[in-house]
C-alpha atoms as a PDB file:
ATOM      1  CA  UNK A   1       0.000   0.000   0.000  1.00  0.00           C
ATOM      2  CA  UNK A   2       1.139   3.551  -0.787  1.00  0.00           C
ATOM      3  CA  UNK A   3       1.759   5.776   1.991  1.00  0.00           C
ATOM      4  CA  UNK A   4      -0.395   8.591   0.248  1.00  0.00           C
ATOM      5  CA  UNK A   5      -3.498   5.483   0.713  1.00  0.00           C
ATOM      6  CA  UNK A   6      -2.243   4.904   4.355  1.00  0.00           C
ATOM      7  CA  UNK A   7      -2.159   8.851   4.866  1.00  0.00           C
ATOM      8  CA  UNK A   8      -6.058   9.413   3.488  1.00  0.00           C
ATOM      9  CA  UNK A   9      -7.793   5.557   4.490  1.00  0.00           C
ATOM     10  CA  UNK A  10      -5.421   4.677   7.496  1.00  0.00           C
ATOM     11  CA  UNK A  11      -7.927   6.343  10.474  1.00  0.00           C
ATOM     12  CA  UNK A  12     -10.783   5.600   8.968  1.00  0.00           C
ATOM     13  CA  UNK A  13     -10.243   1.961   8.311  1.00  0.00           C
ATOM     14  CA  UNK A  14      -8.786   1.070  12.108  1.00  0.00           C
ATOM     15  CA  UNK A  15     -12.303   2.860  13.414  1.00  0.00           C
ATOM     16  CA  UNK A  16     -14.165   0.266  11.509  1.00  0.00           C
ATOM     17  CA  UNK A  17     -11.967  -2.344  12.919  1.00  0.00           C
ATOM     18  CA  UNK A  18     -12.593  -1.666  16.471  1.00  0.00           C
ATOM     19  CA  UNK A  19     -16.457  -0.827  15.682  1.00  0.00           C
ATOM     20  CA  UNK A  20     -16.901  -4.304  14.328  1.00  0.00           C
ATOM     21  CA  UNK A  21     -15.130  -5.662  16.909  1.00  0.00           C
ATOM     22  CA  UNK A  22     -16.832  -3.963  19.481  1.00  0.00           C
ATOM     23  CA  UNK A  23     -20.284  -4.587  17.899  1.00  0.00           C
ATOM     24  CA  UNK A  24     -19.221  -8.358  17.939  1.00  0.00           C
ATOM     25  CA  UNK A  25     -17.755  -8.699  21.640  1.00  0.00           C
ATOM     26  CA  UNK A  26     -21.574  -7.085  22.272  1.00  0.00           C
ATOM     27  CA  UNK A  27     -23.619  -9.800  20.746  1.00  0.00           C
ATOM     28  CA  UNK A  28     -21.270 -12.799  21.335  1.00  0.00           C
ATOM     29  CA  UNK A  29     -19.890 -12.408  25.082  1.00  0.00           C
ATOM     30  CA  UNK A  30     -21.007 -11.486  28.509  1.00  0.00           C
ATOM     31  CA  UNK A  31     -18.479 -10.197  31.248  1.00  0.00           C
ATOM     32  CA  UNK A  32     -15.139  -8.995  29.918  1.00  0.00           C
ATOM     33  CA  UNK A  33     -16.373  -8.987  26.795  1.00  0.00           C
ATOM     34  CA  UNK A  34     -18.929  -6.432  27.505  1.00  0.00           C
ATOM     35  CA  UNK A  35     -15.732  -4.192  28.815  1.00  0.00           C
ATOM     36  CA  UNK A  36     -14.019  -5.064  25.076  1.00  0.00           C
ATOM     37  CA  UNK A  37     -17.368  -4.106  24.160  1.00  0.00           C
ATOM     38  CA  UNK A  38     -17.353  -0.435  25.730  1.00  0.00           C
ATOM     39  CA  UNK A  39     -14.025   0.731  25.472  1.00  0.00           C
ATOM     40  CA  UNK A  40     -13.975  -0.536  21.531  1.00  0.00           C
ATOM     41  CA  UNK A  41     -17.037   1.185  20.697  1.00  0.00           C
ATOM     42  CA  UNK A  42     -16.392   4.041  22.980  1.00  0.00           C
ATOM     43  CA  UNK A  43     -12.734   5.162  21.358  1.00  0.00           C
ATOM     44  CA  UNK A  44     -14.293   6.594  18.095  1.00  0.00           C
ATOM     45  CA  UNK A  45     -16.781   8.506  20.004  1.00  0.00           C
ATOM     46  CA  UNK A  46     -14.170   9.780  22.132  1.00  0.00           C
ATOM     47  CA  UNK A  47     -12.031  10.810  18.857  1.00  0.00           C
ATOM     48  CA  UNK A  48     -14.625  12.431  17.321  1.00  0.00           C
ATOM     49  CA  UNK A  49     -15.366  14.814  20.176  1.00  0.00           C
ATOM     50  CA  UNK A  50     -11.224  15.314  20.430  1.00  0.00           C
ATOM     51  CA  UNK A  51     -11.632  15.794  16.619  1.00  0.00           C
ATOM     52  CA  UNK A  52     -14.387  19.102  16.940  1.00  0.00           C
ATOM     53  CA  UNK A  53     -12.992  19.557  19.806  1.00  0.00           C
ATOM     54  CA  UNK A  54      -9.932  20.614  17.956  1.00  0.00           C
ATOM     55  CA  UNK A  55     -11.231  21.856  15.011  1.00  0.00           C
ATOM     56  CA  UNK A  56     -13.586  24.820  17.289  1.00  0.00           C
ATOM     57  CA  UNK A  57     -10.592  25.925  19.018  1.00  0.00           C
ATOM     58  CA  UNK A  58      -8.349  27.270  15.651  1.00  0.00           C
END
């Protein structure tokens, strides 16, 4: 892969990593899954707030 594809796809593409896995760790498991569960799902939430966050403050 080019680093120009890595540069533009890179974020997006680990964010729908750790969605499906947190999405998955929901429906399959109980207990620690559940904790996979909420910190998977809740690290793109959290980067989009950091993101306009950011952006507001320029």
């Amino acid at each position: 892969m080019s680093p120009a594809f890595l540069r533009l796809w890179g974020v997006p593409i680990l964010l729908g990593i750790l969605t499906t896995i947190g999405l998955l760790a929901a429906l399959l498991g109980d207990g620690v899954w559940d904790a996979v569960s909420g910190v998977t799902l809740a690290i793109p939430v959290l980067l989009a707030i950091w993101h306009s966050l950011r952006k507001q403050g320029r």
